[in-house]
N, C-alpha and C. Protein backbone atom coordinates (compact mmCIF):
# COMPACT_ATOMS: atom_id res chain seq x y z
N UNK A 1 117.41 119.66 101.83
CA UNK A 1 117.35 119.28 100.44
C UNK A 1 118.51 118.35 100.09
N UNK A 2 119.72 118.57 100.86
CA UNK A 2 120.95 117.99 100.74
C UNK A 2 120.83 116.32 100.73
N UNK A 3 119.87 116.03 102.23
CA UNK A 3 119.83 114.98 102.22
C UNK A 3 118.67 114.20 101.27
N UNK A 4 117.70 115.04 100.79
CA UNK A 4 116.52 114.36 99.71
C UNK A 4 117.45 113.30 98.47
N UNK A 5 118.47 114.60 98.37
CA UNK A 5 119.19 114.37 96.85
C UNK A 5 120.14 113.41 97.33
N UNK A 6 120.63 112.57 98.39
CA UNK A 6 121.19 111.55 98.84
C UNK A 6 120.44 110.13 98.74
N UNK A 7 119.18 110.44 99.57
CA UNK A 7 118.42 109.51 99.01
C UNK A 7 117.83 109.02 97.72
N UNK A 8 117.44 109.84 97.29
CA UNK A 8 117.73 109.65 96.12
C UNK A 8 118.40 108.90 95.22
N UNK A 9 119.43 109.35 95.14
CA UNK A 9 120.52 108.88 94.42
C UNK A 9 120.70 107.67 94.83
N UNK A 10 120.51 107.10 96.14
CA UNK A 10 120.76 105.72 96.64
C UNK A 10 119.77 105.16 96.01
N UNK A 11 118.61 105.17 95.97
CA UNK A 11 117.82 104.66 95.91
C UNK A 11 117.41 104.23 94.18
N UNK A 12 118.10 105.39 93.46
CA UNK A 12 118.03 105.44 91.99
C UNK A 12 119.19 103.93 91.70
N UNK A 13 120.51 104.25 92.21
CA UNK A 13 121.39 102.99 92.17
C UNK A 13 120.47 101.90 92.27
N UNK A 14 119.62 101.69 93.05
CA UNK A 14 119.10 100.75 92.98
C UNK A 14 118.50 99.68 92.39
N UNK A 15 118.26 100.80 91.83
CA UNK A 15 116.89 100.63 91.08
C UNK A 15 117.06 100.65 89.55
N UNK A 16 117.96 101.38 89.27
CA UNK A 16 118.71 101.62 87.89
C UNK A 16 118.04 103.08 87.16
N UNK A 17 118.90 103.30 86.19
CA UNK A 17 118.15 104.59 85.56
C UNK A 17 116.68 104.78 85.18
N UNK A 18 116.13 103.44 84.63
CA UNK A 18 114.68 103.28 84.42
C UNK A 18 113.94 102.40 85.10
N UNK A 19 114.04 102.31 86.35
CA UNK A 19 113.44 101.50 87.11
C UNK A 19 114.00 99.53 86.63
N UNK A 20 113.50 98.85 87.59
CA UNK A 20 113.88 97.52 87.71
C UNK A 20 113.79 96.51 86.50
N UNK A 21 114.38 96.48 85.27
CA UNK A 21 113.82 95.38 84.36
C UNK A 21 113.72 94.02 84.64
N UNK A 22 112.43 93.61 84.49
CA UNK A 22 112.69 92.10 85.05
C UNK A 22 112.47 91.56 83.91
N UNK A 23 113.39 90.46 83.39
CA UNK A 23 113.41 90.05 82.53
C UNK A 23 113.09 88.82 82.30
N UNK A 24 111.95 88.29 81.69
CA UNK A 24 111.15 86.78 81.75
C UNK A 24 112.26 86.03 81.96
N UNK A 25 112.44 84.77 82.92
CA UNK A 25 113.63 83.95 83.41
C UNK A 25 113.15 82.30 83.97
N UNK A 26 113.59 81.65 83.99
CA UNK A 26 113.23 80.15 84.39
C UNK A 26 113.24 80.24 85.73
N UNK A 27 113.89 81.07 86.64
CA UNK A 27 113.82 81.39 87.73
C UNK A 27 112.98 82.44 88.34
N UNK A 28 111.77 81.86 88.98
CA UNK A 28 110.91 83.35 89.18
C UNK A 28 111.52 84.42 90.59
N UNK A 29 111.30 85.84 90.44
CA UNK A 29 111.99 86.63 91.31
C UNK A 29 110.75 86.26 92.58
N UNK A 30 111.76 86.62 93.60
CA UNK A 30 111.08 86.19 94.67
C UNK A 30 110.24 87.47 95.45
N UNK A 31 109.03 87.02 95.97
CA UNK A 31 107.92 88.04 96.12
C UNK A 31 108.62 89.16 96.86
N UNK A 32 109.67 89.18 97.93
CA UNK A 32 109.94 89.96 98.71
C UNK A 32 111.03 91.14 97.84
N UNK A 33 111.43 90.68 96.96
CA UNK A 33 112.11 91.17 96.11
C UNK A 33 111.27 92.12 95.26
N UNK A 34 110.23 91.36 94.59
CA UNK A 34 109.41 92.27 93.86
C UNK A 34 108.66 93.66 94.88
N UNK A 35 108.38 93.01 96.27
CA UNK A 35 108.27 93.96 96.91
C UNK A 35 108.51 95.41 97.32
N UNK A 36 110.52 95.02 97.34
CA UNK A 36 111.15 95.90 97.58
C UNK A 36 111.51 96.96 96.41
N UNK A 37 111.22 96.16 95.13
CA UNK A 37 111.30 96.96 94.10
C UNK A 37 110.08 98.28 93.91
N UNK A 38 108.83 97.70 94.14
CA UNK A 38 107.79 98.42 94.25
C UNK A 38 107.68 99.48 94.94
N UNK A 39 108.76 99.91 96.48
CA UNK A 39 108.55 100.58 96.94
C UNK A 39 109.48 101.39 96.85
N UNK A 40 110.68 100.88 95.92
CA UNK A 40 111.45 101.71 95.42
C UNK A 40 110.89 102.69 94.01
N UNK A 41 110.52 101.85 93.30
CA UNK A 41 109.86 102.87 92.33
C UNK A 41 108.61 104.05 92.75
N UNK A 42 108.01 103.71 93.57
CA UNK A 42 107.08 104.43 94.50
C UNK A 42 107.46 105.62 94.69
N UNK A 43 108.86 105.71 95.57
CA UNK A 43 109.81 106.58 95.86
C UNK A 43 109.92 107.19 95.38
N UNK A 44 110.96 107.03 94.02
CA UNK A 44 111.23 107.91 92.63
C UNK A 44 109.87 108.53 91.81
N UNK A 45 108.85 107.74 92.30
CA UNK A 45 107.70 108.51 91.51
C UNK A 45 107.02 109.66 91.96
N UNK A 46 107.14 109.42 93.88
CA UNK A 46 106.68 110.43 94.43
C UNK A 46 107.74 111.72 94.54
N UNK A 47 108.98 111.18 94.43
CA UNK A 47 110.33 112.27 94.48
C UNK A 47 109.48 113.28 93.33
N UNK A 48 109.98 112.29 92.13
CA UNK A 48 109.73 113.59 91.02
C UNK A 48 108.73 113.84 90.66
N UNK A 49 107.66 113.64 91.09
CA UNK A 49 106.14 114.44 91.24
C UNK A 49 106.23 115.55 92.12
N UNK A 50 106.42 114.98 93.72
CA UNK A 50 106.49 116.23 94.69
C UNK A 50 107.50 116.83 94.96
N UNK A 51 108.63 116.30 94.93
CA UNK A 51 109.98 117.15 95.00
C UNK A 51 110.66 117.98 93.34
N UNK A 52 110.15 117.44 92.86
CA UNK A 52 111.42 118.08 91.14
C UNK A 52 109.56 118.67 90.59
N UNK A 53 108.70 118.07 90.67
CA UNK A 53 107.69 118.94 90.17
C UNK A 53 107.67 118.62 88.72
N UNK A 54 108.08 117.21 88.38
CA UNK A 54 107.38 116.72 86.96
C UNK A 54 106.20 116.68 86.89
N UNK A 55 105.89 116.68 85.10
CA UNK A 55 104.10 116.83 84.92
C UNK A 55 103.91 115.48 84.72
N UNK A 56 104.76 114.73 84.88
CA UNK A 56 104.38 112.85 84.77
C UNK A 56 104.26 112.35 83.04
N UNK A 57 104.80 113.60 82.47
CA UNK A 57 104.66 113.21 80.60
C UNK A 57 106.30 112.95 80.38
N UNK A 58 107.34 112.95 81.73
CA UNK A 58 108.49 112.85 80.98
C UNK A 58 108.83 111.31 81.08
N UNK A 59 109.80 111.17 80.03
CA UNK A 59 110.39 109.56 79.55
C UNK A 59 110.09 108.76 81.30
N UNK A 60 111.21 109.40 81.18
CA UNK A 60 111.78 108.38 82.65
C UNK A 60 110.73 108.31 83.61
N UNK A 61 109.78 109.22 83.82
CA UNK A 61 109.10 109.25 85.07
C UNK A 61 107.94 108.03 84.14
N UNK A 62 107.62 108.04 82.92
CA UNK A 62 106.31 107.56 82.30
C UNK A 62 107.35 105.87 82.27
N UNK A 63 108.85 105.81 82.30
CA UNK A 63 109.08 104.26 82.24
C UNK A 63 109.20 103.87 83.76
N UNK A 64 109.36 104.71 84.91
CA UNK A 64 108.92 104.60 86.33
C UNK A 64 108.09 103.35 86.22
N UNK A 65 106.67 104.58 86.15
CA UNK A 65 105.03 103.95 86.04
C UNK A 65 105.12 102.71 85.44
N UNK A 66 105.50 102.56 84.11
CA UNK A 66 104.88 101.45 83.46
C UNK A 66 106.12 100.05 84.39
N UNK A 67 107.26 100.57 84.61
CA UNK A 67 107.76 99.38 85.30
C UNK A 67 106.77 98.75 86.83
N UNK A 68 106.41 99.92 87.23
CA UNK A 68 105.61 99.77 88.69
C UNK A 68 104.39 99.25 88.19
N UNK A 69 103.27 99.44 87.03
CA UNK A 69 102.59 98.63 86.55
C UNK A 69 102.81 96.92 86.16
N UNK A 70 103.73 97.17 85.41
CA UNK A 70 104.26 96.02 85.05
C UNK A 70 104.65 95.15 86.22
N UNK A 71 105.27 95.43 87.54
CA UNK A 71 105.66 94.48 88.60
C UNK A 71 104.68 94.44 89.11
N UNK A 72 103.24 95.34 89.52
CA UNK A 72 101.88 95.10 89.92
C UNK A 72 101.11 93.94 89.20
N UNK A 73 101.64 94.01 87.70
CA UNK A 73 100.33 93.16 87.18
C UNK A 73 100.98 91.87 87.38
N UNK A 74 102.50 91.75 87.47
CA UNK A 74 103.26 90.16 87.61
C UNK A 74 102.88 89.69 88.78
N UNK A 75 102.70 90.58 90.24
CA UNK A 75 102.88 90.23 91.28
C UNK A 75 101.22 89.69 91.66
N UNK A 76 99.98 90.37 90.67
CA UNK A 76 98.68 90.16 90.63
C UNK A 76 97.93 90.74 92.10
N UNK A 77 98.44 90.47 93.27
CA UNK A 77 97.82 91.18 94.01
C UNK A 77 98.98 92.18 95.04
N UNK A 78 98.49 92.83 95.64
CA UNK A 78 99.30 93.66 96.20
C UNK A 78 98.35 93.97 97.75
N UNK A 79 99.17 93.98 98.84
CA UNK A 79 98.81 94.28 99.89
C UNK A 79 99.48 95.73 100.38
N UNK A 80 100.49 96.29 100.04
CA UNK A 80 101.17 97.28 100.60
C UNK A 80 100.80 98.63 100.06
N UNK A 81 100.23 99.18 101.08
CA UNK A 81 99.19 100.61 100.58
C UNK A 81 99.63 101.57 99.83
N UNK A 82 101.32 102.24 100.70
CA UNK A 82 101.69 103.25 99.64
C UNK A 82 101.94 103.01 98.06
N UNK A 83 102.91 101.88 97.98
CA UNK A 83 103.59 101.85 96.46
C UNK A 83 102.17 101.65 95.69
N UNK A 84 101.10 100.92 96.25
CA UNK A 84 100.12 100.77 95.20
C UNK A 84 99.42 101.89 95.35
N UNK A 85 98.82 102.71 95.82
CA UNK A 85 98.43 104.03 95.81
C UNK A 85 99.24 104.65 95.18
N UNK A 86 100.67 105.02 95.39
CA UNK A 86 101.33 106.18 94.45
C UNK A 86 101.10 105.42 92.71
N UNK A 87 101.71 104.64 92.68
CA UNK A 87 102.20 103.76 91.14
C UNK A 87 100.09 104.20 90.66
N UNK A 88 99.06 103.64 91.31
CA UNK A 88 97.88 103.08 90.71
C UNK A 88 97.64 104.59 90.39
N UNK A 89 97.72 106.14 91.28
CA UNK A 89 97.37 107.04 90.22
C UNK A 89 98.06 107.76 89.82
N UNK A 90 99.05 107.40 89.10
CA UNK A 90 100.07 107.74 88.26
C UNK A 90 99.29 107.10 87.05
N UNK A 91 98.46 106.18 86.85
CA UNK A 91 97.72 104.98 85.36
C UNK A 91 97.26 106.22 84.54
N UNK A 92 97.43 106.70 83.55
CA UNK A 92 96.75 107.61 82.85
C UNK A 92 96.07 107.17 81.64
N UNK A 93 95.96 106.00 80.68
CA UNK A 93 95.25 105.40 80.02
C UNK A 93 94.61 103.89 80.38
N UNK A 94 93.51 103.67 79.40
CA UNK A 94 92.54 102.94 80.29
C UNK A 94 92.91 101.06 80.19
N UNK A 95 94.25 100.98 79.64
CA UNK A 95 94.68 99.83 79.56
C UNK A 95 96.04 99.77 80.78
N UNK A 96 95.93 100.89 81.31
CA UNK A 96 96.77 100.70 82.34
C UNK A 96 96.13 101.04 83.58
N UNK A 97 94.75 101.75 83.64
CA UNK A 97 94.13 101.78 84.83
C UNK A 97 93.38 100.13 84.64
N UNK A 98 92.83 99.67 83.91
CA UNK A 98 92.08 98.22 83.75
C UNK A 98 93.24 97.10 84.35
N UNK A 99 94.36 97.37 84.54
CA UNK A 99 95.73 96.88 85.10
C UNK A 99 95.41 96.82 86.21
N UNK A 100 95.64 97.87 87.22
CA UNK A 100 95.44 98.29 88.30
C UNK A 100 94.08 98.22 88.73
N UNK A 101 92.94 98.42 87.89
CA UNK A 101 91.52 97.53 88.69
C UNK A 101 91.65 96.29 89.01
N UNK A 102 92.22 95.80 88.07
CA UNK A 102 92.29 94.11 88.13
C UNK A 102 93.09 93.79 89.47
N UNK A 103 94.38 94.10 89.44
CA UNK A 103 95.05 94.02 90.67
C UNK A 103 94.44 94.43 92.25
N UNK A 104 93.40 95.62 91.87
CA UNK A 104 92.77 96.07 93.23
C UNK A 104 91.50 94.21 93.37
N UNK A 105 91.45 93.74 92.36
CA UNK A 105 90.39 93.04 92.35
C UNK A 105 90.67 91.27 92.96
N UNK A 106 92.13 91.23 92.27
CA UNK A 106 92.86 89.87 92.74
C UNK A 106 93.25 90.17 94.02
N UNK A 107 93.65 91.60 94.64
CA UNK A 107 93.93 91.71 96.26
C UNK A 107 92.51 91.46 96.82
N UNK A 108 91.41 92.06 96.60
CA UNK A 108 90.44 91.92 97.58
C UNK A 108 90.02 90.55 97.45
N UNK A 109 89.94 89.31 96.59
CA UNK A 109 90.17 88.11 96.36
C UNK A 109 91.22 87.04 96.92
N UNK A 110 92.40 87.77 97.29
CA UNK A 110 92.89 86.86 97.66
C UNK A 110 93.13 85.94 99.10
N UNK A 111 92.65 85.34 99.74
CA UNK A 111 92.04 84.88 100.90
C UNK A 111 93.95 84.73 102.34
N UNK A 112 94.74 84.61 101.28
CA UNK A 112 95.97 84.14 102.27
C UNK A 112 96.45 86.24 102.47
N UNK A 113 95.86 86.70 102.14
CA UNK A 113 96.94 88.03 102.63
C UNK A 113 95.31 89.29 102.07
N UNK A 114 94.25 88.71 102.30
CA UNK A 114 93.37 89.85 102.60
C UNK A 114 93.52 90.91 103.37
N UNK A 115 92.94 91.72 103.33
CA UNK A 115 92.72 92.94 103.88
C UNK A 115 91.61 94.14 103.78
N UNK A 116 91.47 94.56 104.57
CA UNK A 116 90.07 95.34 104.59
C UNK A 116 90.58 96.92 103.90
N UNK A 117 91.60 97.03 103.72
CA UNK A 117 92.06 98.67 103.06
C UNK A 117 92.33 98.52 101.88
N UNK A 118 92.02 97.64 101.10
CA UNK A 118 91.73 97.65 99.58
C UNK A 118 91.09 98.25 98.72
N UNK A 119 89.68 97.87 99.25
CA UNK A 119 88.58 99.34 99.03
C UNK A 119 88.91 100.41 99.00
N UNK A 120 89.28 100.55 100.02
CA UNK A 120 89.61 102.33 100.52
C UNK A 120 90.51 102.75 99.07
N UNK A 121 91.20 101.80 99.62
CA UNK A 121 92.43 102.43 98.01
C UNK A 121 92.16 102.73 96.49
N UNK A 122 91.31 101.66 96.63
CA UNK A 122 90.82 102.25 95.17
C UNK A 122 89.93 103.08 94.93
N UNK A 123 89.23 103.19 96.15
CA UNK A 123 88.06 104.92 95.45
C UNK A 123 88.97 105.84 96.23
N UNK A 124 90.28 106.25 96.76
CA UNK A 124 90.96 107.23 96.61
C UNK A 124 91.27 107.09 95.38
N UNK A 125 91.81 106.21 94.43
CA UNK A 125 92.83 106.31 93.41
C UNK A 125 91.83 106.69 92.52
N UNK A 126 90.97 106.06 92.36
CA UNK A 126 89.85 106.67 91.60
C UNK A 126 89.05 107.79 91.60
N UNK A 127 89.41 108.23 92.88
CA UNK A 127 89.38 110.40 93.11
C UNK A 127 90.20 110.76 92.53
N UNK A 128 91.40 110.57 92.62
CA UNK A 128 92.67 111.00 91.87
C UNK A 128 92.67 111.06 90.49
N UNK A 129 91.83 109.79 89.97
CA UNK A 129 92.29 109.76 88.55
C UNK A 129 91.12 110.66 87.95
N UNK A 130 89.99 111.03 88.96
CA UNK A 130 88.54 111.90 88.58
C UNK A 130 89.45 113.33 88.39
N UNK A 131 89.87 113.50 89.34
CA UNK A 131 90.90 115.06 89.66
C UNK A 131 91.49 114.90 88.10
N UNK A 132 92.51 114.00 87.74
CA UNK A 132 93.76 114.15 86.72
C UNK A 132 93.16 114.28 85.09
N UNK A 133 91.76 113.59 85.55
CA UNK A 133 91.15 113.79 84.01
C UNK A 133 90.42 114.96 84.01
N UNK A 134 89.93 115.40 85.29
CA UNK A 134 89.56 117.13 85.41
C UNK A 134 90.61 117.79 85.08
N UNK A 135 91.85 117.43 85.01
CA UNK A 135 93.19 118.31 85.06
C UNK A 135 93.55 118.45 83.77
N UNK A 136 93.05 118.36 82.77
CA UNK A 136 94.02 117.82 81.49
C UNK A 136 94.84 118.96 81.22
N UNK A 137 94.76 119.94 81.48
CA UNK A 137 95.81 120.76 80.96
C UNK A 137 96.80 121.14 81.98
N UNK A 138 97.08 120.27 82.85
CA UNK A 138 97.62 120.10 84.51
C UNK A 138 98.10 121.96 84.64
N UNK A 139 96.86 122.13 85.17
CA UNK A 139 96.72 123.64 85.66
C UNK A 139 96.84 123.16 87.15
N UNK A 140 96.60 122.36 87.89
CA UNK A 140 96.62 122.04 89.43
C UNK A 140 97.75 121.32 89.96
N UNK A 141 98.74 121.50 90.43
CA UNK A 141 99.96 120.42 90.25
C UNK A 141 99.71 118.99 91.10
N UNK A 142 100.34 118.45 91.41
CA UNK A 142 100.69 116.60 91.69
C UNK A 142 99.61 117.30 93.75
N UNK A 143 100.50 117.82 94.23
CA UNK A 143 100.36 117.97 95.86
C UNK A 143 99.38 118.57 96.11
N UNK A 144 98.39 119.48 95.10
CA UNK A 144 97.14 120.04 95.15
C UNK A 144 96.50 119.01 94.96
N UNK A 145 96.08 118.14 94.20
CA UNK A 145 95.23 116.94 93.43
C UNK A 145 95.28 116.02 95.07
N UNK A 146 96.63 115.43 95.02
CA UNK A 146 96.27 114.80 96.42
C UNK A 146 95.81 115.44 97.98
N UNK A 147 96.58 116.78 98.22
CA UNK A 147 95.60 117.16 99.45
C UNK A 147 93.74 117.08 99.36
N UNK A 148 93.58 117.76 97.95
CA UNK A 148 92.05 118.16 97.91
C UNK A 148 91.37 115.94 98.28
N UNK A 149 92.21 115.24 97.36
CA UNK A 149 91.68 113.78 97.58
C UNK A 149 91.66 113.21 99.33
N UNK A 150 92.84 113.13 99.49
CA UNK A 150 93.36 112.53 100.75
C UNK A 150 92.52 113.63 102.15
N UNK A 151 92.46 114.42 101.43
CA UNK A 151 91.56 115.77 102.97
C UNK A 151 90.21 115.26 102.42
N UNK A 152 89.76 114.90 101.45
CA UNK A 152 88.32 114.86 101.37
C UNK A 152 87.95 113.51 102.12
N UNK A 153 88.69 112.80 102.89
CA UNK A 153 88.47 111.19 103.41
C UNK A 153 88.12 111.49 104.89
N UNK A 154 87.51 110.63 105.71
CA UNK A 154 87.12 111.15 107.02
C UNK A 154 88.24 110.70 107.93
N UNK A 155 88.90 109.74 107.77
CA UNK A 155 89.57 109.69 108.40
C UNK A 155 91.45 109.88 107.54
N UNK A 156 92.71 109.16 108.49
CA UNK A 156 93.91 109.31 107.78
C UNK A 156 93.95 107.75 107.08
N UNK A 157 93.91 108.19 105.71
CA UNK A 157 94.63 107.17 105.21
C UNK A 157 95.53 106.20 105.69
N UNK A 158 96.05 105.05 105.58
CA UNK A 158 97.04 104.20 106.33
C UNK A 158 98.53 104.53 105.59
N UNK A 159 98.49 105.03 104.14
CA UNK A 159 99.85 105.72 103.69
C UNK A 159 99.94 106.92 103.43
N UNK A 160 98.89 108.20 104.41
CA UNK A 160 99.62 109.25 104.81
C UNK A 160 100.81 109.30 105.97
């Protein structure tokens, strides 16, 4: 546990108390950057879902999400499985899942960095978000919702 709460903490420095503000600039941030941000917030989202056991209604974890939305919808497509899987079902209203369709929609579109696990990703995330709206009174916690999703697939996911 010693070392969770190390990482952590590194990784929070990072990133800052509320995740990465990017702030509209004449200089655009560079993709690898936005990258690395993404998989930092990823991190912190999956920490305090599966490790601290937030219900995903607190401040910080809900300005997580919307920063990891927000660098999804700037970045428009996304190739990297985990951060967009964790961040996409974390979306709990339908102007922030219509975010994250769109983005599943400009990745499977985009011809210089296609990929065939796009699909996949989004009808997991879209099990997930079937589970979370079955959940409303989150009687099932964060690591139940995803085993029952991620075990219901025939094969392993590429970000288990």
């Amino acid at each position: 546990m010693e070392r969770t709460k190390v990482l952590e903490q590194n990784i929070s420095r990072a990133v800052g108390d509320y995740g990465p503000i990017h702030v509209q600039s004449a200089t655009p941030i560079d993709r690898n950057t936005m990258v690395s941000d993404l998989h930092r917030l990823a991190c912190l989202i999956y920490v305090n879902r599966a490790v601290h056991c937030v219900s995903g209604t607190e401040f910080r974890h809900r300005r997580l999400v919307r920063e990891g939305i927000s660098l999804l919808t700037e970045m428009m497509t996304c190739q990297n499985a985990w951060p967009l899987f964790i961040i996409a079902c974390e979306a709990v209203d339908d102007d922030q899942r219509l975010a994250i369709l769109d983005v599943f929609e400009q990745s499977r579109q985009d011809r210089r960095r296609r990929s065939s696990h796009i699909h996949f990703i989004q009808h997991t995330v879209e099990a997930v978000w079937n589970q979370h709206d079955l959940n409303a009174e989150n009687q099932v916690d964060y690591l139940t919702v995803f085993d029952a999703v991620v075990g219901g697939v025939p094969f392993m996911p590429l970000f288990a």
